[in-house]
Protein backbone atom coordinates (compact mmCIF):
# COMPACT_ATOMS: atom_id res chain seq x y z
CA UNK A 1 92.78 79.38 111.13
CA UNK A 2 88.78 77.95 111.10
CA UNK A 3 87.81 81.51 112.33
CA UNK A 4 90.21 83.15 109.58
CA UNK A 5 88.64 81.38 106.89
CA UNK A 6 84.92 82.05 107.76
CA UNK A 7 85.33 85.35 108.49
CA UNK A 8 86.63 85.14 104.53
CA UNK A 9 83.61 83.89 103.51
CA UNK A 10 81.11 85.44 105.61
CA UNK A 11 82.57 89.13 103.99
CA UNK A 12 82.40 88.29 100.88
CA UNK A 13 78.67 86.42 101.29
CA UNK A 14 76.49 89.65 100.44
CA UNK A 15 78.42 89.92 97.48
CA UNK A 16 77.81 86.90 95.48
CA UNK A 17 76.65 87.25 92.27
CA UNK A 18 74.82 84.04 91.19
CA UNK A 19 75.04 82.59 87.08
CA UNK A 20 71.87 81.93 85.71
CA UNK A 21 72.15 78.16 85.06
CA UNK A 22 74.60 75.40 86.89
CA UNK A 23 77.93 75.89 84.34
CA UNK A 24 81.01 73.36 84.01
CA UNK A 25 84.83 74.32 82.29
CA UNK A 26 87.33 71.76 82.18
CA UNK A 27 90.97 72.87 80.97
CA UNK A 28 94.54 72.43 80.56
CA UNK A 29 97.39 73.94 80.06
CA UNK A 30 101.31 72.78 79.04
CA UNK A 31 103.69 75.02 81.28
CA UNK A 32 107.46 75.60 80.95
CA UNK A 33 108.76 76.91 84.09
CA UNK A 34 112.17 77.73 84.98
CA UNK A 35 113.41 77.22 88.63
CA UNK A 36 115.17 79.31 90.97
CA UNK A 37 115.83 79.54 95.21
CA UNK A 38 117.09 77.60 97.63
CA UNK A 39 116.48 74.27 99.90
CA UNK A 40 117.89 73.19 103.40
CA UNK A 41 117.61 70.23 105.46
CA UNK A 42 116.88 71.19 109.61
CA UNK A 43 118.41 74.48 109.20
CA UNK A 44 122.07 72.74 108.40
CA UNK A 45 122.55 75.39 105.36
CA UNK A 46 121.11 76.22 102.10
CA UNK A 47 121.84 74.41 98.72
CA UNK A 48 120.73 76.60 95.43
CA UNK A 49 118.92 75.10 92.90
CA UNK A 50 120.94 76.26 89.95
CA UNK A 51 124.39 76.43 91.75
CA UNK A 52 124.30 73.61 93.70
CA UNK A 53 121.99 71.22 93.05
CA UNK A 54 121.69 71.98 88.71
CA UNK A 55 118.18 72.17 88.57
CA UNK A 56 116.91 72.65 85.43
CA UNK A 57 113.86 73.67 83.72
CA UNK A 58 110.71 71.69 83.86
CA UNK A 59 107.78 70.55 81.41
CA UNK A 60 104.63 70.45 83.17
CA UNK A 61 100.87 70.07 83.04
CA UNK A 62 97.70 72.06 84.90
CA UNK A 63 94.38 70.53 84.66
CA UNK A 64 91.51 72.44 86.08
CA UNK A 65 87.52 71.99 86.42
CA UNK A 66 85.08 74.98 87.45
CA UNK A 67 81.15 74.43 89.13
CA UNK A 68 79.14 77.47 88.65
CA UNK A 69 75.47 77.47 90.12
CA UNK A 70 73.22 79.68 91.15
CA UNK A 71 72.85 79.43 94.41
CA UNK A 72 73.75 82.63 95.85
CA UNK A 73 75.00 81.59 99.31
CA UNK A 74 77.07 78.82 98.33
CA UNK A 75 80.22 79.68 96.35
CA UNK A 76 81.27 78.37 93.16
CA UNK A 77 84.12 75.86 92.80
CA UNK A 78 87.43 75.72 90.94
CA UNK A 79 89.88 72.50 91.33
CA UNK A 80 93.37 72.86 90.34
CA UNK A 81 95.80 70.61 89.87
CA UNK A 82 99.53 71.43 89.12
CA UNK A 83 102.17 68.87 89.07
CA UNK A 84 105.97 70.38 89.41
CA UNK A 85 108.63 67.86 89.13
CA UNK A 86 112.49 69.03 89.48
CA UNK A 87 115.52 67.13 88.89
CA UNK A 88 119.30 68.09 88.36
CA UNK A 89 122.41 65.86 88.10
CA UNK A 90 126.25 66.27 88.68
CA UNK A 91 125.56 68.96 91.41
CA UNK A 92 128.13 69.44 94.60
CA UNK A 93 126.41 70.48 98.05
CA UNK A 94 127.50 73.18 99.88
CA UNK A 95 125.51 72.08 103.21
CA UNK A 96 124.53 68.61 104.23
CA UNK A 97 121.63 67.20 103.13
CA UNK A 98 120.55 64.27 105.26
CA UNK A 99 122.77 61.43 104.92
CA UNK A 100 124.46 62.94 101.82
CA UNK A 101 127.48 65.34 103.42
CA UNK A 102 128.28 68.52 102.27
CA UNK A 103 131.12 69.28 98.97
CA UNK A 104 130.72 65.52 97.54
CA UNK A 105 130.65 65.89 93.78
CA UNK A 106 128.23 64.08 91.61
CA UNK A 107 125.29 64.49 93.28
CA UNK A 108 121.82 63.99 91.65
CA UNK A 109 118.81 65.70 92.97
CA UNK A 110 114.68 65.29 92.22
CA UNK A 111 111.94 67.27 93.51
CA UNK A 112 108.25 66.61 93.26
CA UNK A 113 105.96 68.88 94.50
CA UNK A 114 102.49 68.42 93.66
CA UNK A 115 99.80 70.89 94.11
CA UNK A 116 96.00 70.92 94.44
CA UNK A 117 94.01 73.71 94.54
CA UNK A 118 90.51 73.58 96.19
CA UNK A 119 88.87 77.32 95.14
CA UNK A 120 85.93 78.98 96.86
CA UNK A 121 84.74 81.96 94.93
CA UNK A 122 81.95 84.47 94.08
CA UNK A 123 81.11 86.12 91.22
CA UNK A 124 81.42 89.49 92.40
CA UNK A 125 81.21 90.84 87.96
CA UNK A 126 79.42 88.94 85.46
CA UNK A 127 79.85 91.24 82.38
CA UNK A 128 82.56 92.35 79.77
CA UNK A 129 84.66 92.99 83.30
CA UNK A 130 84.33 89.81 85.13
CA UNK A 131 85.35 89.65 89.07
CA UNK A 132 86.08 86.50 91.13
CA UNK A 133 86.63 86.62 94.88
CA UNK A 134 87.50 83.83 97.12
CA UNK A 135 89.60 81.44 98.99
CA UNK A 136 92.26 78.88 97.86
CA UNK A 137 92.96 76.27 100.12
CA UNK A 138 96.26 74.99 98.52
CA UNK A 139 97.37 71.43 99.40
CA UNK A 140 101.45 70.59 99.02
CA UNK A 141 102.23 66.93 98.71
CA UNK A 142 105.50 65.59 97.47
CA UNK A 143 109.13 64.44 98.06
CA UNK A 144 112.85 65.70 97.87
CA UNK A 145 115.33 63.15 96.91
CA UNK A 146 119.74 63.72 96.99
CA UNK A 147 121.85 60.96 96.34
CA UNK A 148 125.15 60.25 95.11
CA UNK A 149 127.95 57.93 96.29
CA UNK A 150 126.06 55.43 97.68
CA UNK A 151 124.85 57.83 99.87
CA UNK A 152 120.47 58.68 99.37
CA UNK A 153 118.42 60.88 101.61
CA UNK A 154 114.27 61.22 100.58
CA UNK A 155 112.35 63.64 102.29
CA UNK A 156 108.65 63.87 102.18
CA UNK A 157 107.45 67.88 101.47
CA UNK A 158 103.63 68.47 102.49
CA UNK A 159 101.59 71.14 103.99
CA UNK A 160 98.55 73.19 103.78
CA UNK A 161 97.95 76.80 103.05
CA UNK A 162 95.05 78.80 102.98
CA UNK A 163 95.15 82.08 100.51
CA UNK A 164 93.29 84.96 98.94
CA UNK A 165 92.11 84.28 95.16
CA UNK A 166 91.16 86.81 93.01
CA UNK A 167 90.07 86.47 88.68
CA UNK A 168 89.82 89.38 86.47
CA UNK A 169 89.04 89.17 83.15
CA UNK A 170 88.42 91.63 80.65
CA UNK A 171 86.47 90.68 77.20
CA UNK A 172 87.04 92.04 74.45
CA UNK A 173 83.06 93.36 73.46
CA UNK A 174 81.69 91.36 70.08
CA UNK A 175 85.04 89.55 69.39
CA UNK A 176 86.06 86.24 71.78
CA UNK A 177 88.81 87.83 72.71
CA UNK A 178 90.00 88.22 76.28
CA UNK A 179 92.72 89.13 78.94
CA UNK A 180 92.90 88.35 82.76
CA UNK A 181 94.89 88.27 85.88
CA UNK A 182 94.69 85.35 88.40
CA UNK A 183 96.29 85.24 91.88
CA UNK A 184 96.84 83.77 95.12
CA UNK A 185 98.48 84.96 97.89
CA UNK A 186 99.21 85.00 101.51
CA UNK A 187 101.46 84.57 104.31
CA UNK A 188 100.82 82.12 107.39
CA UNK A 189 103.07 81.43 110.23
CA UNK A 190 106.38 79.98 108.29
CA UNK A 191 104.83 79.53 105.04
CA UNK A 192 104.19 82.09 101.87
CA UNK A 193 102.86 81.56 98.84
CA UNK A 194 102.18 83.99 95.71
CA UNK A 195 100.68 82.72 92.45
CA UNK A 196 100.39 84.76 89.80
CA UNK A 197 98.98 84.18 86.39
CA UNK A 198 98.40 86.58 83.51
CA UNK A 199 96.98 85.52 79.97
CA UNK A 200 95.43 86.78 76.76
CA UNK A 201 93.26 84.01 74.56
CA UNK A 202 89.77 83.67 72.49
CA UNK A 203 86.63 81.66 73.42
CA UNK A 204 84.35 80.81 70.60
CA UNK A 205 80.56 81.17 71.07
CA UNK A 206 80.75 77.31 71.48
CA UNK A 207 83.04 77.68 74.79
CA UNK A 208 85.93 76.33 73.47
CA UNK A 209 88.87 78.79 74.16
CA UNK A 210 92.57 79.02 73.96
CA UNK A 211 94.67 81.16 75.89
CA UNK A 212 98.73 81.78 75.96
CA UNK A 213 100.21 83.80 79.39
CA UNK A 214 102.74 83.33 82.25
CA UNK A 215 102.46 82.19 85.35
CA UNK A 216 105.04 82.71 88.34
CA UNK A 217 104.64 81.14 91.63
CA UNK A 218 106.89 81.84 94.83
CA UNK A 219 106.61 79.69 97.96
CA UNK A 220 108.10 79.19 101.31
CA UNK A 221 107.25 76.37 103.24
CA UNK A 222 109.10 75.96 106.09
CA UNK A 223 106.70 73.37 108.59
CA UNK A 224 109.04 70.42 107.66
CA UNK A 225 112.64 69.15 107.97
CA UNK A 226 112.86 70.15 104.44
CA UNK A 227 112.59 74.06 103.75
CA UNK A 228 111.92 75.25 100.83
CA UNK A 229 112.46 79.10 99.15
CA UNK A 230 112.14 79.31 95.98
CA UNK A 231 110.20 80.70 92.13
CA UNK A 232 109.34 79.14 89.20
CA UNK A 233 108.03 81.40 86.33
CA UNK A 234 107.48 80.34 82.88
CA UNK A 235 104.90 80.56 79.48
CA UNK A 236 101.89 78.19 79.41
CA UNK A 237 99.38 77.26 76.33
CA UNK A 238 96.02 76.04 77.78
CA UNK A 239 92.61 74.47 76.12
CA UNK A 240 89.24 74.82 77.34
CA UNK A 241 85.52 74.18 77.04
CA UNK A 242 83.20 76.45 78.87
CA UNK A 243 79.65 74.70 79.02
């Protein structure tokens, strides 16, 4: 994995395109995602999140902070934070789930899953078409919870994925106003992850901007007792300041 991800960055090294002057942007965004896949516990069977367990739709925040410099060898930085909490009541398994057995009514279920995104990028266009390429090392921490009955099983959720990250967005010449496509992606060993976002806002010559889109994520992770296949896809509204 070390050799994967410096052969990432030693391609996309003569590339870099540096920014004139060290920039900040600090952001976020209110995101309404609805869920939909499947979980297991040590291969015992799967239990669907609307079916089964009555997940419902969730209310969440992104908060995000970019480093721009201009040093050309060393690429820029973009932190990500996403917090993605599930929960659903009244659901019936259909396969065990830890200690909780499989058909017992009346279960309720929470999932927190956490996510932090540590970006390495390169300007690669610094116009009216701006291009970011890079790496996303993506870090998973949280916890799956069933109970009902008396009966509780909590199961920590973590892992580590390394992806592709690419940023294109397309100004709007003289006006503020702007479109782009963000994504990361990959596939290693047991685990997949895509991440798609795609928005439309304005940024005012100050650097403040607004922006409205929709982002859709889809991840496997499978390195744990817990596996987990599922989406969640949903409108945001974000706030930023670009200085």
């Amino acid at each position: 994995m070390k050799n994967f991800l410096a052969a990432v960055v030693l391609f996309l090294l003569p590339f870099g395109a540096s920014a004139d002057f060290v920039g900040f942007a600090v952001g976020a965004a209110y995101w309404n995602p609805k869920p939909g896949g499947d979980i297991s516990y040590k291969d015992l069977g799967e239990n669907d999140f609307s079916d089964d367990l009555k997940l419902g739709d969730s209310k969440e925040n992104i908060l995000w902070l970019v480093i721009e410099h201009p040093v050309p060898v060393l690429p820029n930085i973009k932190l990500v934070k996403t917090s993605l909490e599930l929960d659903g009541d009244n659901g019936t398994l259909r396969a065990q789930f830890g200690e909780v057995g499989a058909g017992v009514p009346g279960i309720n279920t929470g999932l927190i899953l956490d996510q932090i995104d540590v970006i390495l990028y390169y300007e690669i266009l610094d116009n009216w078409v701006n291009l970011d390429l890079g790496i996303d090392i993506r870090i998973f921490d949280g916890s799956t919870e069933v109970g009902g009955h008396g009966l509780s099983t909590r199961e920590e959720v973590s892992a580590t994925v390394p992806l592709l990250y690419g940023n294109a967005r397309f100004d709007l010449p003289f006006t503020g106003f702007f479109a782009g496509l963000e994504a990361s992606l990959l596939s290693v060993d047991d685990n997949r992850v895509t991440d798609m976002t795609a928005s439309a806002g304005y940024e005012s010559d100050i650097g403040l901007g607004a922006m409205i889109g929709l982002r859709r994520q889809s991840i496997v992770l499978e390195d744990t007792d817990v596996e987990l296949d599922f989406t969640v896809s949903g409108p945001f509204a974000a706030v930023y300041f670009d200085f």
